[in-house]
N, C-alpha and C. Protein backbone atom coordinates (compact mmCIF):
# COMPACT_ATOMS: atom_id res chain seq x y z
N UNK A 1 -13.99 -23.00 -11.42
CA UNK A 1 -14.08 -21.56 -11.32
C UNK A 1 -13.26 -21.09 -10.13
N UNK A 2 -12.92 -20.17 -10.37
CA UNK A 2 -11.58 -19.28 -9.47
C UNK A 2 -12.29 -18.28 -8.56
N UNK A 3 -12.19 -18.45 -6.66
CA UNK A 3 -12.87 -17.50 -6.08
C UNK A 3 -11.97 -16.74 -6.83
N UNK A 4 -12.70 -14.95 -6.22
CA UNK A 4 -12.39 -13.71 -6.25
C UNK A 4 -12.30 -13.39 -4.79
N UNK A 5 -11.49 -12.67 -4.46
CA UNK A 5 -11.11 -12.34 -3.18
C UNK A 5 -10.11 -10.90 -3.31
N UNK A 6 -10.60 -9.72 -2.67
CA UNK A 6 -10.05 -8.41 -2.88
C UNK A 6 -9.32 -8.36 -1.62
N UNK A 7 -8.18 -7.36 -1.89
CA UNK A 7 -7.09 -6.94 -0.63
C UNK A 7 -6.50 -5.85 -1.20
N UNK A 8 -6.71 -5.20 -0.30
CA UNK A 8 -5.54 -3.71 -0.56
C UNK A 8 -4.28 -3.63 -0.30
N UNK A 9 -3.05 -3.34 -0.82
CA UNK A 9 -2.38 -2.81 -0.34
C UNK A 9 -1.99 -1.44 -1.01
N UNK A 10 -1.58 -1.26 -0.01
CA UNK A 10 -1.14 0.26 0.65
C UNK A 10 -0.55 0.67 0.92
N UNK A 11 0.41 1.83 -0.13
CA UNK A 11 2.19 2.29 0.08
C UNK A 11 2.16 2.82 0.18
N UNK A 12 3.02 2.65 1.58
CA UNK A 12 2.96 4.33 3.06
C UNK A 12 4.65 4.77 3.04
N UNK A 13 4.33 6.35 2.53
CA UNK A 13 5.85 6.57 2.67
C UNK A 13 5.15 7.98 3.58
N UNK A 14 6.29 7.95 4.47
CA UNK A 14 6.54 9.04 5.49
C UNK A 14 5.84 10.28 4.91
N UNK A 15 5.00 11.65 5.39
CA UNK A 15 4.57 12.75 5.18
C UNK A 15 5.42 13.60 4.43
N UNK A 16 6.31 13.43 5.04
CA UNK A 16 7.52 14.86 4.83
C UNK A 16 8.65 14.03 3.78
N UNK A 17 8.80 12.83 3.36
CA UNK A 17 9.55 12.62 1.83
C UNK A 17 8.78 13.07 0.82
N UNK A 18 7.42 12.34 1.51
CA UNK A 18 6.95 12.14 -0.08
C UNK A 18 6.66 14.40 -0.12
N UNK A 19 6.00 15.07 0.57
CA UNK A 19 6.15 16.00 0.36
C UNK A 19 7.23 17.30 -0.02
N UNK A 20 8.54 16.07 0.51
CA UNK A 20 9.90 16.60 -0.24
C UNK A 20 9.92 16.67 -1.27
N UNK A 21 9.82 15.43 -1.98
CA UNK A 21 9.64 14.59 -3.15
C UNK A 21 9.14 15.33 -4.03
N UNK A 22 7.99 15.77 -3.83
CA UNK A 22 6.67 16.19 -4.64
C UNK A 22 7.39 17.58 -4.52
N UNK A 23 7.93 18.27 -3.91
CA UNK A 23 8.39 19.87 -3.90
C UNK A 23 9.56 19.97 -4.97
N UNK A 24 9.96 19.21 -5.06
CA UNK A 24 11.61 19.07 -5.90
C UNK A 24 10.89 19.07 -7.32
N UNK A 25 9.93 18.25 -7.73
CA UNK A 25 9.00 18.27 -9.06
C UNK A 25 8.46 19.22 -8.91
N UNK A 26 7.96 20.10 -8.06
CA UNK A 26 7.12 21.34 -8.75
C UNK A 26 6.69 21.92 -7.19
N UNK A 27 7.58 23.47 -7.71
CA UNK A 27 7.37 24.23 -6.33
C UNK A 27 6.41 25.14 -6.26
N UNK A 28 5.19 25.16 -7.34
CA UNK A 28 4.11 25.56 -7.55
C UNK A 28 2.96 25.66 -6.15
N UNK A 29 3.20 24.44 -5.33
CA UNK A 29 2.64 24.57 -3.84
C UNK A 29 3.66 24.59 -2.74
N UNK A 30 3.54 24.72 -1.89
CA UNK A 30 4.51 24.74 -0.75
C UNK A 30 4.55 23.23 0.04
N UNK A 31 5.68 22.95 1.06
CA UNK A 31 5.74 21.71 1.55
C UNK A 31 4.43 21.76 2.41
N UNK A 32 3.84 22.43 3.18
CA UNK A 32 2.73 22.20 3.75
C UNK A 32 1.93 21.52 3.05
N UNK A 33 1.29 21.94 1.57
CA UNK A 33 0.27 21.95 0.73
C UNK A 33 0.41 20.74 0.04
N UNK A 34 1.87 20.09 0.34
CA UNK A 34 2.00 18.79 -0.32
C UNK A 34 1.84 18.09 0.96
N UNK A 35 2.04 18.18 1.96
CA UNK A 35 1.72 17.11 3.20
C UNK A 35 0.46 16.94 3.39
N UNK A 36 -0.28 18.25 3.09
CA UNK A 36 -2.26 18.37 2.88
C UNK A 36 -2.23 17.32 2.04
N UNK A 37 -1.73 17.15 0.78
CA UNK A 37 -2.31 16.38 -0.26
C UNK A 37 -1.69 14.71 -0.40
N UNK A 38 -0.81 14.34 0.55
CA UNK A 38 -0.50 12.86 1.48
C UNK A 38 -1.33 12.93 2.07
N UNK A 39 -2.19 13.30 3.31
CA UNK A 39 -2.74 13.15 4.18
C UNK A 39 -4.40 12.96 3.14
N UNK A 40 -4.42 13.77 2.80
CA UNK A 40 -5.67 13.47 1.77
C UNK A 40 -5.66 12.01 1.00
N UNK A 41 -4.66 12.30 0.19
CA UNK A 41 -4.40 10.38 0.01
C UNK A 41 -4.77 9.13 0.52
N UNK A 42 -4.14 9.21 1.69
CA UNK A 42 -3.65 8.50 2.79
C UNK A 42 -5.56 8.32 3.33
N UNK A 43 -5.73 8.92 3.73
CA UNK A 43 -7.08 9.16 4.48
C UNK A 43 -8.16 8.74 3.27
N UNK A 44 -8.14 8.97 1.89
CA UNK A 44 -9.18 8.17 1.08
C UNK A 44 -8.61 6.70 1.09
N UNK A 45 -7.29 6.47 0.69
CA UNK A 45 -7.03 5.13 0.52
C UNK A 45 -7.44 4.10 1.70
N UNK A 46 -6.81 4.76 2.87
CA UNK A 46 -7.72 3.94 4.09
C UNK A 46 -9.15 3.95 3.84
N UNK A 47 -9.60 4.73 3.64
CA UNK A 47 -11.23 4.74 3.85
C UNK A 47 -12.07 3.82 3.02
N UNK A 48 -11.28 4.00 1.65
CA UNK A 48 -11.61 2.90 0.39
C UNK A 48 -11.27 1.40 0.60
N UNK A 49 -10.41 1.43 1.45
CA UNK A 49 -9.94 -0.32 2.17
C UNK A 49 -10.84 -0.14 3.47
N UNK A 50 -11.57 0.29 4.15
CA UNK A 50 -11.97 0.23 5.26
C UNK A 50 -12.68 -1.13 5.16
N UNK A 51 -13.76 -1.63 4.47
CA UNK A 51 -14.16 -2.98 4.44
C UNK A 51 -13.58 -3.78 3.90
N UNK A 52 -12.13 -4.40 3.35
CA UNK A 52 -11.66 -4.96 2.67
C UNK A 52 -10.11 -5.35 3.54
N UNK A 53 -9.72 -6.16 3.66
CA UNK A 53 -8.29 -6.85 4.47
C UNK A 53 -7.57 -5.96 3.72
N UNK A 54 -6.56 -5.61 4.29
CA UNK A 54 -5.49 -4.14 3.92
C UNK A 54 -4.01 -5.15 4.71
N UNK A 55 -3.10 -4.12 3.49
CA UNK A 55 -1.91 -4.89 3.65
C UNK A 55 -0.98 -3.51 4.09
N UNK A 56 -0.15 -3.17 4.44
CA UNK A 56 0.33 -1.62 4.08
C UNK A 56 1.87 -2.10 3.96
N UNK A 57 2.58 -1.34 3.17
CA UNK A 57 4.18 -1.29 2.67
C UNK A 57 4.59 -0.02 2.61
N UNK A 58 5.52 -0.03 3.71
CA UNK A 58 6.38 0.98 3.41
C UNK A 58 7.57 1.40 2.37
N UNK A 59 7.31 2.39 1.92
CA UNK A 59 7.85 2.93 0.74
C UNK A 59 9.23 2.39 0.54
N UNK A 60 9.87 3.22 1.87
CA UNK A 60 11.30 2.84 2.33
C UNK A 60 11.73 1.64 1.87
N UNK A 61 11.33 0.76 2.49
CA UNK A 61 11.16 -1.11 2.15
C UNK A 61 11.56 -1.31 1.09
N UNK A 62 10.38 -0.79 0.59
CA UNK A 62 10.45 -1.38 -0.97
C UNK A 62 11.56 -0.68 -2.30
N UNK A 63 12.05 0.18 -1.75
CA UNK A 63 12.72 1.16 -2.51
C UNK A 63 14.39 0.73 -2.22
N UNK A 64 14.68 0.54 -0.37
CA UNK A 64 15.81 -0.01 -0.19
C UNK A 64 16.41 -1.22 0.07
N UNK A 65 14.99 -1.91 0.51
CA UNK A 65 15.05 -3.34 1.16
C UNK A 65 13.93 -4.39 0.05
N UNK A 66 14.30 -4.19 -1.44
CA UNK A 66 13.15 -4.40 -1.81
C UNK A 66 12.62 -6.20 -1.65
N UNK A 67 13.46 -6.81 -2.15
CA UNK A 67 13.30 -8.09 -1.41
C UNK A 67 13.12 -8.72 -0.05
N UNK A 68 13.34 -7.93 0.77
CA UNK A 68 12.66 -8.48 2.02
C UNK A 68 11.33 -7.61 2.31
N UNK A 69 11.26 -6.82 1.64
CA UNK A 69 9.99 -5.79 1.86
C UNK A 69 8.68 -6.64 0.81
N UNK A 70 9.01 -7.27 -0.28
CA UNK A 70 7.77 -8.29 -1.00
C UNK A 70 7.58 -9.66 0.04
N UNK A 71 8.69 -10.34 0.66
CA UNK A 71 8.72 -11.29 1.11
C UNK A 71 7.78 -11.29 2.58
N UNK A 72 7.83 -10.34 2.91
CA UNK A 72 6.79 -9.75 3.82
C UNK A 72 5.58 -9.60 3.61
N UNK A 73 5.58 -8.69 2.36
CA UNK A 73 4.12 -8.59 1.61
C UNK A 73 3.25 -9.93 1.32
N UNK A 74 4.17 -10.91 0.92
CA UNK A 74 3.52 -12.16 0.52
C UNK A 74 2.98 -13.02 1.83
N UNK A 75 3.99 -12.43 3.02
CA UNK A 75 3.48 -13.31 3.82
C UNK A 75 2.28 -12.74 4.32
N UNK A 76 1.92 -11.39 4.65
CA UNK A 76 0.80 -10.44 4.88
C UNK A 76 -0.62 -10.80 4.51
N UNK A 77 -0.10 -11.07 3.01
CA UNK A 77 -1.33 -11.60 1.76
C UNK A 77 -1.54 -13.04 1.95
N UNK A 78 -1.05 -13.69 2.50
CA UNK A 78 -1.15 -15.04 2.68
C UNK A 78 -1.97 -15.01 4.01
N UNK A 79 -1.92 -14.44 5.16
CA UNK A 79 -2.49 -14.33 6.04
C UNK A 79 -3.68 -13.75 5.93
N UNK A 80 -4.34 -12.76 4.90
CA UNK A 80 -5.03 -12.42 5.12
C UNK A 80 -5.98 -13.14 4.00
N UNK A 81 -5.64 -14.06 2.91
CA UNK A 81 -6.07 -14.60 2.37
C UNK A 81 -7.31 -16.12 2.83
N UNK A 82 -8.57 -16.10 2.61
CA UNK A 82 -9.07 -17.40 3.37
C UNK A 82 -8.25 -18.46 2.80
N UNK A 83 -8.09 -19.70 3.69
CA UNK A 83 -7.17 -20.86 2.93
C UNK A 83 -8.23 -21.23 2.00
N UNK A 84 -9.67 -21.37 1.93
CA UNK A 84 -10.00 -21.93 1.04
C UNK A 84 -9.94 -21.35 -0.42
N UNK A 85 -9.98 -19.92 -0.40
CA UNK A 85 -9.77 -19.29 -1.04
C UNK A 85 -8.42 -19.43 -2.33
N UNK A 86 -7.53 -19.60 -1.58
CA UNK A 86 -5.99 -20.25 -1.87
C UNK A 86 -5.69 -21.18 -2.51
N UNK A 87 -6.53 -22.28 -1.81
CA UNK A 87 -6.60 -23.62 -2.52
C UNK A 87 -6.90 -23.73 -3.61
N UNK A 88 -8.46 -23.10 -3.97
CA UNK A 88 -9.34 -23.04 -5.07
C UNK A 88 -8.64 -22.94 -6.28
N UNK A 89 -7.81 -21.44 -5.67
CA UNK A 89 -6.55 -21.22 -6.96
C UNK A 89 -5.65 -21.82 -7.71
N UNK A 90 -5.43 -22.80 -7.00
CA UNK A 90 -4.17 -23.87 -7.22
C UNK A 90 -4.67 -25.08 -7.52
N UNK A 91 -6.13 -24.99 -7.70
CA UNK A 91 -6.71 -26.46 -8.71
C UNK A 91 -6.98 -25.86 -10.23
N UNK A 92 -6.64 -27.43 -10.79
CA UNK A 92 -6.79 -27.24 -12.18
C UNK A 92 -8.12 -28.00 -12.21
């Protein structure tokens, strides 16, 4: 049997892209009202990882640097992973 072991990660892009971002799709709210609604995000997703090992990735990374931005990730997840945990996985 295979532990279970939970980890968050968590893709952090800057306030003011992603509220760029989100303005260019629909100018129905203003850039303020989209930085309200990152920060709202942002602030449940932490809160929902608050008991749980958290990984975070920046958007950027992964969008321009995407291979060194997973290679990171893996090492993140590996660290925060118990070794026994790890092991378990890798028996047949």
């Amino acid at each position: 049997m295979h532990a279970l072991f939970l980890v968050c990660v968590v893709t952090v892009r800057h306030p003011l892209d992603f509220a760029s971002s989100a303005l260019s799709y629909s100018r129905s709210l203003s850039l303020h009202a989209w930085a309200a609604i990152w920060l709202r995000y942002m602030t449940s997703a932490l809160g929902e990882c608050a008991q749980t090992p958290t990984a975070l990735v920046l958007h950027h990374n992964l969008t321009h640097e995407t291979t060194s931005a997973l290679a990171t990730l893996h090492e993140r997840l590996q660290r925060l992973v118990p070794r026994d945990v790890g092991e378990s996985r890798h028996k047949v």
